[in-house]
PDB file of N, CA and C in Angstrom:
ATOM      1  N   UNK A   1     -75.469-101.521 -11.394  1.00  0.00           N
ATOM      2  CA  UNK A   1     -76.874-101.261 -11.656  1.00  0.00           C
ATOM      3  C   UNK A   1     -77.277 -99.931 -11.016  1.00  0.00           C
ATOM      4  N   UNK A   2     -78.186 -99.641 -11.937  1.00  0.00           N
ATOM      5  CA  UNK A   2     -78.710 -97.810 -11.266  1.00  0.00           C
ATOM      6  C   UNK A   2     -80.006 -98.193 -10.570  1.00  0.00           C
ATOM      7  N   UNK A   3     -80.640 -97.023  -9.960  1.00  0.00           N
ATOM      8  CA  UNK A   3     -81.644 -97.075  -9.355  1.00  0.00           C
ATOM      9  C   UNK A   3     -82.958 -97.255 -10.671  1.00  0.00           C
ATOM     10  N   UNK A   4     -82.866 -97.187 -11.481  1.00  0.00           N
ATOM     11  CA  UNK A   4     -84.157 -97.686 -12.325  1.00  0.00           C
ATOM     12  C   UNK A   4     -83.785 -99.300 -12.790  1.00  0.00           C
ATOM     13  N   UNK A   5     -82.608 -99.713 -12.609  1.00  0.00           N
ATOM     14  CA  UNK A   5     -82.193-100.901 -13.187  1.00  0.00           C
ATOM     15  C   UNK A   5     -82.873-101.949 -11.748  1.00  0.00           C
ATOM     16  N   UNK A   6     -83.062-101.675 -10.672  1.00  0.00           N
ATOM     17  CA  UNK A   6     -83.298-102.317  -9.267  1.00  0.00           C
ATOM     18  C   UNK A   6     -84.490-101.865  -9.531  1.00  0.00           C
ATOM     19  N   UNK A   7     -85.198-101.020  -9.761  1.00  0.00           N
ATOM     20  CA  UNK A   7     -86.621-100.950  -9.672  1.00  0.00           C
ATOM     21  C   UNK A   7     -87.449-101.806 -10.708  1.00  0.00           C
ATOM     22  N   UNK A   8     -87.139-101.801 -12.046  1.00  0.00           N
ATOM     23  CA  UNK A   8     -87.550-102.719 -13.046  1.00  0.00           C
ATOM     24  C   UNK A   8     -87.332-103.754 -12.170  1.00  0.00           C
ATOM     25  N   UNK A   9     -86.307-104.807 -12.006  1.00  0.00           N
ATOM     26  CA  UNK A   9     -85.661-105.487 -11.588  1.00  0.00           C
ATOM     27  C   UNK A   9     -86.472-106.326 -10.302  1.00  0.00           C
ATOM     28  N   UNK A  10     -86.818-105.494  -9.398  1.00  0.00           N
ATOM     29  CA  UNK A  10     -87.454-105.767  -8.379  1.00  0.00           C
ATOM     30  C   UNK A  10     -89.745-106.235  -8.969  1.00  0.00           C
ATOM     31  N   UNK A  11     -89.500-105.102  -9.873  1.00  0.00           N
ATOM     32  CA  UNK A  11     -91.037-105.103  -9.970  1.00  0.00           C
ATOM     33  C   UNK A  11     -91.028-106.641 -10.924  1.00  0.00           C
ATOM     34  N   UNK A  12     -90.018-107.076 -11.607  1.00  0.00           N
ATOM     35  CA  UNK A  12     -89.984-108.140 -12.414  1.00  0.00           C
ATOM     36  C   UNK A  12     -90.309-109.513 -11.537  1.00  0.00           C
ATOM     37  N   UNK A  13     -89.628-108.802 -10.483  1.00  0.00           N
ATOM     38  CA  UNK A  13     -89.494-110.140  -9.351  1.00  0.00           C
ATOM     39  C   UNK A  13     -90.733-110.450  -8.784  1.00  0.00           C
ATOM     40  N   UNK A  14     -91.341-109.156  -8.265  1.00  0.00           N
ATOM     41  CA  UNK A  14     -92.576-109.409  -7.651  1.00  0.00           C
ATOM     42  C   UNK A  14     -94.058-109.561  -8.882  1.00  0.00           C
ATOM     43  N   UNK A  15     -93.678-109.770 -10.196  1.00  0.00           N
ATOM     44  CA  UNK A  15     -94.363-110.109 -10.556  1.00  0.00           C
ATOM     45  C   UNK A  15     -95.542-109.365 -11.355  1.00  0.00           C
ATOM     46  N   UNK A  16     -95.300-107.749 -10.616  1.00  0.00           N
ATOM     47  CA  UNK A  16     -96.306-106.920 -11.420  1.00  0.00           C
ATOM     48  C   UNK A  16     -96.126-106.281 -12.543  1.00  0.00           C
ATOM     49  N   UNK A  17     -97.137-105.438 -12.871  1.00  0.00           N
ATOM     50  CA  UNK A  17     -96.771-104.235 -14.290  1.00  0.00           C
ATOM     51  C   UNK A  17     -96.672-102.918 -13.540  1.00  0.00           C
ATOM     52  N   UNK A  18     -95.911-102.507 -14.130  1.00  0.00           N
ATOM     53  CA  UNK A  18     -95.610-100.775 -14.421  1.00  0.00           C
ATOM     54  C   UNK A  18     -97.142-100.358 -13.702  1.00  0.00           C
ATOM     55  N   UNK A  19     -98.624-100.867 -14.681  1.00  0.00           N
ATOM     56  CA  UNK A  19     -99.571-100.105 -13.969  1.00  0.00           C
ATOM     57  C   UNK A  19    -100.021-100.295 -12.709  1.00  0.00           C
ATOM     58  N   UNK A  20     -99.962-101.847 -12.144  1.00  0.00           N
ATOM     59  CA  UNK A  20    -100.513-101.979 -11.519  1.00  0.00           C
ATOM     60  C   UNK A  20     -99.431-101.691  -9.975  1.00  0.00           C
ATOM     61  N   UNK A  21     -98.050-101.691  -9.674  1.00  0.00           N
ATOM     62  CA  UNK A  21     -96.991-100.648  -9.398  1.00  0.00           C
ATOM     63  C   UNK A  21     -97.196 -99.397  -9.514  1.00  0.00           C
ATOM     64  N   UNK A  22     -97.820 -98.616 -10.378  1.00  0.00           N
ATOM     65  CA  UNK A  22     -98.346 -97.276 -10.102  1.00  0.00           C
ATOM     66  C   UNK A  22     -99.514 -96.997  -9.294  1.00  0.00           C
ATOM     67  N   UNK A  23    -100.257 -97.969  -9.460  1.00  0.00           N
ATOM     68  CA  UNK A  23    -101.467 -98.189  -8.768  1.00  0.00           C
ATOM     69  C   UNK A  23    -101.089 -98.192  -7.613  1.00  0.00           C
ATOM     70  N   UNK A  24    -100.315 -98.930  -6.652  1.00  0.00           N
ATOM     71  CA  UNK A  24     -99.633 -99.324  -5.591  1.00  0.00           C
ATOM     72  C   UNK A  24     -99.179 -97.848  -4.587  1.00  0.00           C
ATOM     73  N   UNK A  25     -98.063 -97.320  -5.943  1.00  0.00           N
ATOM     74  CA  UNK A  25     -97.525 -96.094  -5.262  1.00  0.00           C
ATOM     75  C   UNK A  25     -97.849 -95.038  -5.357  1.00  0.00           C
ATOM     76  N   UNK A  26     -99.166 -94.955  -6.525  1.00  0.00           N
ATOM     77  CA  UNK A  26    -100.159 -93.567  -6.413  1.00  0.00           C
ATOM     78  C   UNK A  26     -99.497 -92.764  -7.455  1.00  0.00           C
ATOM     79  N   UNK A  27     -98.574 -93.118  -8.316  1.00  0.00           N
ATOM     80  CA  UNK A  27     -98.468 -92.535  -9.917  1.00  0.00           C
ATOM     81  C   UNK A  27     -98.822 -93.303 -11.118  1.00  0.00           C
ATOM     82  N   UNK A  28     -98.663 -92.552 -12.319  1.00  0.00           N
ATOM     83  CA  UNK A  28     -98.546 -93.220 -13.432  1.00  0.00           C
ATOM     84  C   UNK A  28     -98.133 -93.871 -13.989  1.00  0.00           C
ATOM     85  N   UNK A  29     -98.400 -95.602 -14.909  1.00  0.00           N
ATOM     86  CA  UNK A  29     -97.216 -95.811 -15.509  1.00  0.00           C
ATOM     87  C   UNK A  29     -96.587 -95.754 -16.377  1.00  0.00           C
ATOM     88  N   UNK A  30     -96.627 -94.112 -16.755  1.00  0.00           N
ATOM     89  CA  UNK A  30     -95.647 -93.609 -17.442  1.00  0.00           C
ATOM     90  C   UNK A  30     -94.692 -93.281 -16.422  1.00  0.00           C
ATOM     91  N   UNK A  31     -94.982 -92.853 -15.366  1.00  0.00           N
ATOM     92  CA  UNK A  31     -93.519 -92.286 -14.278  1.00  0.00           C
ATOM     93  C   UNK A  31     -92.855 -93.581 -13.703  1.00  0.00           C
ATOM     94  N   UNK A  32     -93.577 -94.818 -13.769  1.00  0.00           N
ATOM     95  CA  UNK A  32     -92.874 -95.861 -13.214  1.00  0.00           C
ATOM     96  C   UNK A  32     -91.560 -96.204 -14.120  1.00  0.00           C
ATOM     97  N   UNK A  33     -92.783 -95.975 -15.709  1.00  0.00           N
ATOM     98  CA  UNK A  33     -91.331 -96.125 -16.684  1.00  0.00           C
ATOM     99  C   UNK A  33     -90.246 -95.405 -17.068  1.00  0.00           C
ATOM    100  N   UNK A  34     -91.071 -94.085 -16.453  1.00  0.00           N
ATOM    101  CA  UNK A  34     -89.703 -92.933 -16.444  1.00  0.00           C
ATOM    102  C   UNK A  34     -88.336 -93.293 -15.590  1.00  0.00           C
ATOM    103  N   UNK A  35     -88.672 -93.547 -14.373  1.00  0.00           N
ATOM    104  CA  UNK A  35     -87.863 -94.036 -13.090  1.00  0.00           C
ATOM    105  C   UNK A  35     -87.144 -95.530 -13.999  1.00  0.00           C
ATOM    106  N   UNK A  36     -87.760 -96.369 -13.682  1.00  0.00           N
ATOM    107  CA  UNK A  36     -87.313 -97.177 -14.603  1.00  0.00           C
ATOM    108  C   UNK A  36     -85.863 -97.279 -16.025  1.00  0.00           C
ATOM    109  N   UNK A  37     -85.994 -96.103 -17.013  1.00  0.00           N
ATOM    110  CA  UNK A  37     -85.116 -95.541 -17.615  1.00  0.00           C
ATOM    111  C   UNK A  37     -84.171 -94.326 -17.583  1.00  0.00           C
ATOM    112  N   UNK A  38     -84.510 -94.360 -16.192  1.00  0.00           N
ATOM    113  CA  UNK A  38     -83.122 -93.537 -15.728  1.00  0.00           C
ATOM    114  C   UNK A  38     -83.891 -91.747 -16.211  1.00  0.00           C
ATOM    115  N   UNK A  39     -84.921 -91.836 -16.392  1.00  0.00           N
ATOM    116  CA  UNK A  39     -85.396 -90.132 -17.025  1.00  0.00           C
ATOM    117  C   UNK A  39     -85.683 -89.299 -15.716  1.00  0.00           C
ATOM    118  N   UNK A  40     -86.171 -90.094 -14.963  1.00  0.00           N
ATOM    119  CA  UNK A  40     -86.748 -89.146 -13.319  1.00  0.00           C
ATOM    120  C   UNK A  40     -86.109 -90.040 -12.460  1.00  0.00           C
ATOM    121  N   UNK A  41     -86.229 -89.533 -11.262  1.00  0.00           N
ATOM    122  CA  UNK A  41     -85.990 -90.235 -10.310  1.00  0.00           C
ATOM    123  C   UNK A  41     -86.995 -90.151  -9.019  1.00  0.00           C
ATOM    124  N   UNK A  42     -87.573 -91.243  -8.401  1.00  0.00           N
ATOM    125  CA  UNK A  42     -88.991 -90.895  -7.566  1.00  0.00           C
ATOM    126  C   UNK A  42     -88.115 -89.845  -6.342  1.00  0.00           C
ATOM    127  N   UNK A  43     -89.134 -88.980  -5.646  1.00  0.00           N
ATOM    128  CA  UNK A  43     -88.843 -88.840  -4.602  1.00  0.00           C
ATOM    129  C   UNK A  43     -88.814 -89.329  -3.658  1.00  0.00           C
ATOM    130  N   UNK A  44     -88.189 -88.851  -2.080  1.00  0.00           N
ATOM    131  CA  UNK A  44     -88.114 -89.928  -0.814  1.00  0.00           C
ATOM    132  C   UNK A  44     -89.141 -90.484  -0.554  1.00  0.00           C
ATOM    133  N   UNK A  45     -90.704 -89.721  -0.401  1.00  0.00           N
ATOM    134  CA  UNK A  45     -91.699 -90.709  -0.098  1.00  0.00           C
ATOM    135  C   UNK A  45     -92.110 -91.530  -1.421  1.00  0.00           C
ATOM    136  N   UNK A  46     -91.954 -91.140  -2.639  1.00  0.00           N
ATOM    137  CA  UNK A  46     -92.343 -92.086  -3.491  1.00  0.00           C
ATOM    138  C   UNK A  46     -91.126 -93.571  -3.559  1.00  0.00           C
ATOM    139  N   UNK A  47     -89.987 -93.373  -3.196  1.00  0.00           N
ATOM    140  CA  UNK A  47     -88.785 -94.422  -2.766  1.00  0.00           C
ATOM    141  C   UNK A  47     -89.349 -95.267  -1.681  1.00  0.00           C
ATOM    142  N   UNK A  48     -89.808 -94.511  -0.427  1.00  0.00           N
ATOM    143  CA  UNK A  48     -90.386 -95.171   0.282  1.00  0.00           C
ATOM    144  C   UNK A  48     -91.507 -95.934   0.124  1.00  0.00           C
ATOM    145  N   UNK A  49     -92.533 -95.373  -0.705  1.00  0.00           N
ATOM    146  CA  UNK A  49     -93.877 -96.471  -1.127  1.00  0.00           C
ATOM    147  C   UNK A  49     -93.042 -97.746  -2.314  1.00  0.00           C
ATOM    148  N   UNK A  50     -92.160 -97.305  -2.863  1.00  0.00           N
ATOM    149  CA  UNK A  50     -91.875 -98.238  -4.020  1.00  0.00           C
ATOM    150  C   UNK A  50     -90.987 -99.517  -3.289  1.00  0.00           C
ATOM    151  N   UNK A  51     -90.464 -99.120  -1.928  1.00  0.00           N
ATOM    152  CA  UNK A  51     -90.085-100.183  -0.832  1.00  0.00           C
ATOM    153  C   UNK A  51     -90.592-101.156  -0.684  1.00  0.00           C
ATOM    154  N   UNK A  52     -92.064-100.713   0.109  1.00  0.00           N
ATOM    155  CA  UNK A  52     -93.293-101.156   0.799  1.00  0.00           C
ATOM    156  C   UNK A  52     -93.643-102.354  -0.387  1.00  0.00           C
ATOM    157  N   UNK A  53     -93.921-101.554  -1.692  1.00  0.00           N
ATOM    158  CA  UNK A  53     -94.807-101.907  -2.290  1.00  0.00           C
ATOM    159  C   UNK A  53     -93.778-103.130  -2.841  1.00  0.00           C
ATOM    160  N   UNK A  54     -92.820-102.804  -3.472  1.00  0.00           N
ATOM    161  CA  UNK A  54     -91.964-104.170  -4.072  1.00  0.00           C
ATOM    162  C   UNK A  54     -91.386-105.229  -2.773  1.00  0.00           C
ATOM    163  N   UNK A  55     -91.660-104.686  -1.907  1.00  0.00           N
ATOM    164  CA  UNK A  55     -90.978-105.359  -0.998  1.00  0.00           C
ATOM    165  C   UNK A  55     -89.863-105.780  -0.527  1.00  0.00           C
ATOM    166  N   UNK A  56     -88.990-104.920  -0.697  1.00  0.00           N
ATOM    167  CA  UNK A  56     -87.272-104.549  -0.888  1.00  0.00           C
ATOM    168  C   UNK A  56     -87.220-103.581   0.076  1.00  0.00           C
ATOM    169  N   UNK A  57     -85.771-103.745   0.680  1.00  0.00           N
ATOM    170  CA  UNK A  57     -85.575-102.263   1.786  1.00  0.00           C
ATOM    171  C   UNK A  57     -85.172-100.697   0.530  1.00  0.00           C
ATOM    172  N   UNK A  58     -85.196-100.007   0.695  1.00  0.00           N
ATOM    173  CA  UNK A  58     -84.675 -98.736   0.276  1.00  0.00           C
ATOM    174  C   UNK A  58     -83.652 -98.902   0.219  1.00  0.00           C
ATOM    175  N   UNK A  59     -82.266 -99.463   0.718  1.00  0.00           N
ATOM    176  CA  UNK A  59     -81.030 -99.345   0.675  1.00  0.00           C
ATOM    177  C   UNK A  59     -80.795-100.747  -0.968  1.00  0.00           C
ATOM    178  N   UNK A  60     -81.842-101.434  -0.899  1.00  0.00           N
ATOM    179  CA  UNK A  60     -81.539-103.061  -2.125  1.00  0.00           C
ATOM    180  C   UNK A  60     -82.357-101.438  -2.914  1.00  0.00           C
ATOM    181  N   UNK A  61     -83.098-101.000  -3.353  1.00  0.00           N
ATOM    182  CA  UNK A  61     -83.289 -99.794  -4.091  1.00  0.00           C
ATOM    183  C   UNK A  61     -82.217 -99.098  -4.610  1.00  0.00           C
ATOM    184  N   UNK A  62     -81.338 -98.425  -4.559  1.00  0.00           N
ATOM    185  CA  UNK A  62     -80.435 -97.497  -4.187  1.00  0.00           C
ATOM    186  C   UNK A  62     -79.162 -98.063  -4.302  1.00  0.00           C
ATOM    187  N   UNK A  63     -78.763 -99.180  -4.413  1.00  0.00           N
ATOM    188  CA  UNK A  63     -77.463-100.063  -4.010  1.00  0.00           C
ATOM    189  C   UNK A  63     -76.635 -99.403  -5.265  1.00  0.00           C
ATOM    190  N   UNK A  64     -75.683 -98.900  -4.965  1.00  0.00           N
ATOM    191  CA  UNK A  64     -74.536 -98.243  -6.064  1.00  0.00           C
ATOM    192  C   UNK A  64     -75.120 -97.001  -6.798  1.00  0.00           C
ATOM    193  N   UNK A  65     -76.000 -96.671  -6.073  1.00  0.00           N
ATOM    194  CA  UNK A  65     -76.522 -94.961  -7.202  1.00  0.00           C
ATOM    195  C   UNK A  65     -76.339 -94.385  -6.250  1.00  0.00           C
ATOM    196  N   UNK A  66     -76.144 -94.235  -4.807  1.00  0.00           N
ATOM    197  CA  UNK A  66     -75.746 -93.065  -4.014  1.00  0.00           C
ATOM    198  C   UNK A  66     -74.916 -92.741  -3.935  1.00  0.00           C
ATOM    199  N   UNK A  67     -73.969 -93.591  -4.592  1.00  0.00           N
ATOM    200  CA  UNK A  67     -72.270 -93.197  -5.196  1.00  0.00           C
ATOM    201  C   UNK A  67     -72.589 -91.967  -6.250  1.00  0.00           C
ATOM    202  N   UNK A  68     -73.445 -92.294  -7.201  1.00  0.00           N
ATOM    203  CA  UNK A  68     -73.653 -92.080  -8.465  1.00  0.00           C
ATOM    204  C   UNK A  68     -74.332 -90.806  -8.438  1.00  0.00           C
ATOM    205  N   UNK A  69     -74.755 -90.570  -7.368  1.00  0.00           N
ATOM    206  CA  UNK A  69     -75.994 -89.502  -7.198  1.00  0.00           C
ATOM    207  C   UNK A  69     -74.675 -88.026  -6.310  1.00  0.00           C
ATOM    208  N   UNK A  70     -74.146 -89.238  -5.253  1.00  0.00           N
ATOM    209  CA  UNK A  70     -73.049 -88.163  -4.918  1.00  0.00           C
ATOM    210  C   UNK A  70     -72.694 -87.748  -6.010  1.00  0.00           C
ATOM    211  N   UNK A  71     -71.808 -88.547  -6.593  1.00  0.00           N
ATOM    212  CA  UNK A  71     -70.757 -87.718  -7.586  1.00  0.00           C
ATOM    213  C   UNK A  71     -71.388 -87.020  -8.346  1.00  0.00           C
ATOM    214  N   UNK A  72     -72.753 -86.837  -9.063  1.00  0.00           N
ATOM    215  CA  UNK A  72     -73.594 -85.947  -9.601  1.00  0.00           C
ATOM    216  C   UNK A  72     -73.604 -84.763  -9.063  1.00  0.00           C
ATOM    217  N   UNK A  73     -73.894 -84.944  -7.520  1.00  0.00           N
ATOM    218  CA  UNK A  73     -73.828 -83.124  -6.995  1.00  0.00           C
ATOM    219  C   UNK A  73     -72.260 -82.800  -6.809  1.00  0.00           C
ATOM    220  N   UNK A  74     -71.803 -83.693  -6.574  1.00  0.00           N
ATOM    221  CA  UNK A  74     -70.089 -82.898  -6.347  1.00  0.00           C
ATOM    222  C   UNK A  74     -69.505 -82.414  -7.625  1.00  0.00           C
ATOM    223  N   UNK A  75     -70.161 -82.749  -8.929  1.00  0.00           N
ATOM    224  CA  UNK A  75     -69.808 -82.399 -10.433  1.00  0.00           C
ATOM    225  C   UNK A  75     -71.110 -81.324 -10.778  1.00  0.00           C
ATOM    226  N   UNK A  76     -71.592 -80.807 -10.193  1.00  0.00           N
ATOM    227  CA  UNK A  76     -72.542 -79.781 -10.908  1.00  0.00           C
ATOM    228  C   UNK A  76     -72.331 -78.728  -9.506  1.00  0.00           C
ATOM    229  N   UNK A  77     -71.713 -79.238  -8.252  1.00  0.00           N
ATOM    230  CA  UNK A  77     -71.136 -77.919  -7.733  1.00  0.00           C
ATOM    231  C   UNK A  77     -69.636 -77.493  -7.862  1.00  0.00           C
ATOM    232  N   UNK A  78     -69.031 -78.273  -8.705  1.00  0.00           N
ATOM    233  CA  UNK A  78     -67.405 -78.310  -8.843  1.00  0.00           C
ATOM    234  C   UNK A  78     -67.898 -77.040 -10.306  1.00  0.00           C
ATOM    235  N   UNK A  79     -68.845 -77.360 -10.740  1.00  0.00           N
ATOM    236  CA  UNK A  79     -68.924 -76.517 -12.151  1.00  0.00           C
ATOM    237  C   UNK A  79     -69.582 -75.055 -11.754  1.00  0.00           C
ATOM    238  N   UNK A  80     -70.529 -75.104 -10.444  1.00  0.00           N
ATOM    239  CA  UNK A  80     -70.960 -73.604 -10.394  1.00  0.00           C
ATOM    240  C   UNK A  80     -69.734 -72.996  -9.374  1.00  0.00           C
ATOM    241  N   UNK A  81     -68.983 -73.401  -8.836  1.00  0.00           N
ATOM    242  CA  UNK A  81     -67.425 -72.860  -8.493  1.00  0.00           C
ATOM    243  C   UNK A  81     -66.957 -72.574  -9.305  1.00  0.00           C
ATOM    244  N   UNK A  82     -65.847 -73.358 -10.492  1.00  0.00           N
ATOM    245  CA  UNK A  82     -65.587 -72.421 -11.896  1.00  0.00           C
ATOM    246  C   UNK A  82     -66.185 -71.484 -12.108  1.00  0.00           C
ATOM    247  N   UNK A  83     -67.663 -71.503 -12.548  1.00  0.00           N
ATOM    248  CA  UNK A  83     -68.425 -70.497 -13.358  1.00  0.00           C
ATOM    249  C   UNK A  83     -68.513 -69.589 -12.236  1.00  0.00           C
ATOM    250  N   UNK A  84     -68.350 -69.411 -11.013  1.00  0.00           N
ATOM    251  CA  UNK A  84     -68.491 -68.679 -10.013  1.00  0.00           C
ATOM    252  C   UNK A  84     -66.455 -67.578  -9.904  1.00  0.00           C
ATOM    253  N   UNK A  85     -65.827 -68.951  -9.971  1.00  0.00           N
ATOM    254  CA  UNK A  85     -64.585 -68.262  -9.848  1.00  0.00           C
ATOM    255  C   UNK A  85     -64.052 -67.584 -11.001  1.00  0.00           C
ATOM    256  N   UNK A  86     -64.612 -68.057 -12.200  1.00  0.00           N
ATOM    257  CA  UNK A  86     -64.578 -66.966 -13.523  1.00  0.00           C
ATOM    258  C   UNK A  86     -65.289 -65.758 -13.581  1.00  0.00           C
ATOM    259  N   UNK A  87     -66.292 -65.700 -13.404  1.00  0.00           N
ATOM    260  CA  UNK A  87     -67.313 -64.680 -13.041  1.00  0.00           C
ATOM    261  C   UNK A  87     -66.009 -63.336 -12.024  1.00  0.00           C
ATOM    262  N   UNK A  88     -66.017 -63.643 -10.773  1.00  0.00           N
ATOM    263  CA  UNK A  88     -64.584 -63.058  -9.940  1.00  0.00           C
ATOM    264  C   UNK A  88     -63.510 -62.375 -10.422  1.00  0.00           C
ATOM    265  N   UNK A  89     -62.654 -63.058 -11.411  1.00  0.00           N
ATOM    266  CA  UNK A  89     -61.781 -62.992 -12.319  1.00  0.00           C
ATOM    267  C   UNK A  89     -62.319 -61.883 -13.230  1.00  0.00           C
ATOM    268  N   UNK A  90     -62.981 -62.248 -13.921  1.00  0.00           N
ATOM    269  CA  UNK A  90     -63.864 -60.919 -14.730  1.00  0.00           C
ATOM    270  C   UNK A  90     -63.688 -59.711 -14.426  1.00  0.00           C
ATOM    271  N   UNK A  91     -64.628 -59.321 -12.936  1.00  0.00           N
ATOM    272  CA  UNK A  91     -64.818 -58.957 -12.422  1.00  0.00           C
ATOM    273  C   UNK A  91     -63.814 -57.995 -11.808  1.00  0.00           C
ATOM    274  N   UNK A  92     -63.075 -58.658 -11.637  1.00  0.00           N
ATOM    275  CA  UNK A  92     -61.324 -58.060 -10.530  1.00  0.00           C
ATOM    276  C   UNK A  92     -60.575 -57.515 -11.920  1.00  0.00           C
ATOM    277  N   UNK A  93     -60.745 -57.787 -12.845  1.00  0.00           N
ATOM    278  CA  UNK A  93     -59.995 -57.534 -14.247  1.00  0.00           C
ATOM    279  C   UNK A  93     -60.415 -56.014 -14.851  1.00  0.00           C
ATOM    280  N   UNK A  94     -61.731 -56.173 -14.902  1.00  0.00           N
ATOM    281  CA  UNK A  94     -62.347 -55.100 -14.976  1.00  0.00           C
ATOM    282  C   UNK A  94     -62.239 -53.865 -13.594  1.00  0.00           C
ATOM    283  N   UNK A  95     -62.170 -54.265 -13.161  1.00  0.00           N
ATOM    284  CA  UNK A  95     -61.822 -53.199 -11.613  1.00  0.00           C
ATOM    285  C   UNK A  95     -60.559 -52.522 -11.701  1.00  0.00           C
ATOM    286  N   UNK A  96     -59.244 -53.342 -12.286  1.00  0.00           N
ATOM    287  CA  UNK A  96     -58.247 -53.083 -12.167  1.00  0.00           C
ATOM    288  C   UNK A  96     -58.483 -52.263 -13.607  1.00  0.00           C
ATOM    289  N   UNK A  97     -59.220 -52.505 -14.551  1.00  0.00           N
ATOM    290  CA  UNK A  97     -58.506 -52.042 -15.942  1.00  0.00           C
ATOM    291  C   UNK A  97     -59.621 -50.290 -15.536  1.00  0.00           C
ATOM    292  N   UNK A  98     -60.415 -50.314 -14.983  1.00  0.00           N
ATOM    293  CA  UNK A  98     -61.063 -49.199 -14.838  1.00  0.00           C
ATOM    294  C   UNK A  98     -60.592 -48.257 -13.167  1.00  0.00           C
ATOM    295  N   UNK A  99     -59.648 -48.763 -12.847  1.00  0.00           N
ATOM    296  CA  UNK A  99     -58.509 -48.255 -11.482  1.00  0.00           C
ATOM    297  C   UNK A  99     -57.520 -47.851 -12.382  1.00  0.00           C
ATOM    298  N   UNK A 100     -56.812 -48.248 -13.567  1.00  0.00           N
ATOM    299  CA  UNK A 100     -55.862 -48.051 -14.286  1.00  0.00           C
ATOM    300  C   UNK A 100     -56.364 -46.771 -15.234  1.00  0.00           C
ATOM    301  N   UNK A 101     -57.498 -46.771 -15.904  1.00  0.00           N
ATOM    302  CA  UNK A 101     -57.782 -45.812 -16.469  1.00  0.00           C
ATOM    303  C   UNK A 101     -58.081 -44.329 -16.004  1.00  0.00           C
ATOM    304  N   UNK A 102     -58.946 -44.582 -14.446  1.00  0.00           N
ATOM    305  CA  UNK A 102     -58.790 -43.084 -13.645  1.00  0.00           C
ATOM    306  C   UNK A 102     -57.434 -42.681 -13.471  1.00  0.00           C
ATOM    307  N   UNK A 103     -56.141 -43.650 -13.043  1.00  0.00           N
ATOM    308  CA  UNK A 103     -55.261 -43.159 -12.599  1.00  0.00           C
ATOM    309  C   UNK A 103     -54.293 -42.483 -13.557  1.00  0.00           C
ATOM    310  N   UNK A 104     -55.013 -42.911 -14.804  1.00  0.00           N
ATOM    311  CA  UNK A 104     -54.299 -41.924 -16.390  1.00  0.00           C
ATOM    312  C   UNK A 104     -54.809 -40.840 -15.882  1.00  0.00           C
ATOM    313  N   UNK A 105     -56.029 -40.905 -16.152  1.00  0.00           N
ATOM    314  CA  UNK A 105     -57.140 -39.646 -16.188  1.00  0.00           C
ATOM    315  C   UNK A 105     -56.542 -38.632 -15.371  1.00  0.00           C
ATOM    316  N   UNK A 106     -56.006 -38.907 -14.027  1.00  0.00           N
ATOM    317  CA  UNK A 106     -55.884 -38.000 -13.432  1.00  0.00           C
ATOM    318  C   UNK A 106     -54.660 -37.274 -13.225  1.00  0.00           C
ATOM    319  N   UNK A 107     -53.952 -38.309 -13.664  1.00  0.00           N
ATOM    320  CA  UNK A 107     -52.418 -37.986 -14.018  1.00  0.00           C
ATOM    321  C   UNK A 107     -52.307 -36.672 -14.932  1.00  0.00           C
TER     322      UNK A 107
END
């Protein structure tokens, strides 16, 4: 389960709606339902009111998406390394092919 699957989940339990859960944590419930379907994700203090308010710790919140959330940043910085170490490559290619061309030139 993801973190919108425990938040539905929880608000089911305690019984309320989306609005009156927004009401609670001071957004909309359109953003409850955003969170909810995996489209946003609240921030720390909005995690923290959605605690309070469902009455769940933050960690029963969260249970198996901080795996999920890691591996998200370790896969979108594994990709700006490539695009970083290609960029380099380029770069050093072009250096050498324009080091190669003065050293005609001057020949």
């Amino acid at each position: 389960m993801n973190l919108g699957d425990h938040i539905q989940q929880a608000r089911k339990k305690a019984q309320l709606s989306q609005e009156k859960l927004g009401d609670m944590v001071g957004v909309t419930r359109q953003t409850i339902s955003n969170w909810e379907l995996n489209i946003t994700t609240p921030d720390a203090n909005q995690l923290l009111a959605l605690s309070k308010a469902l009455q769940v710790s933050m960690d029963a919140l969260m249970e198996n998406d901080i795996q999920h959330l890691i591996e998200q940043k370790v896969n979108v910085v594994e990709t700006q390394v490539s695009k970083n170490n290609t960029l380099l490559l380029c770069i050093l290619i072009a250096l050498m092919v324009l080091f190669i061309l003065m050293f005609i030139m001057n020949a």
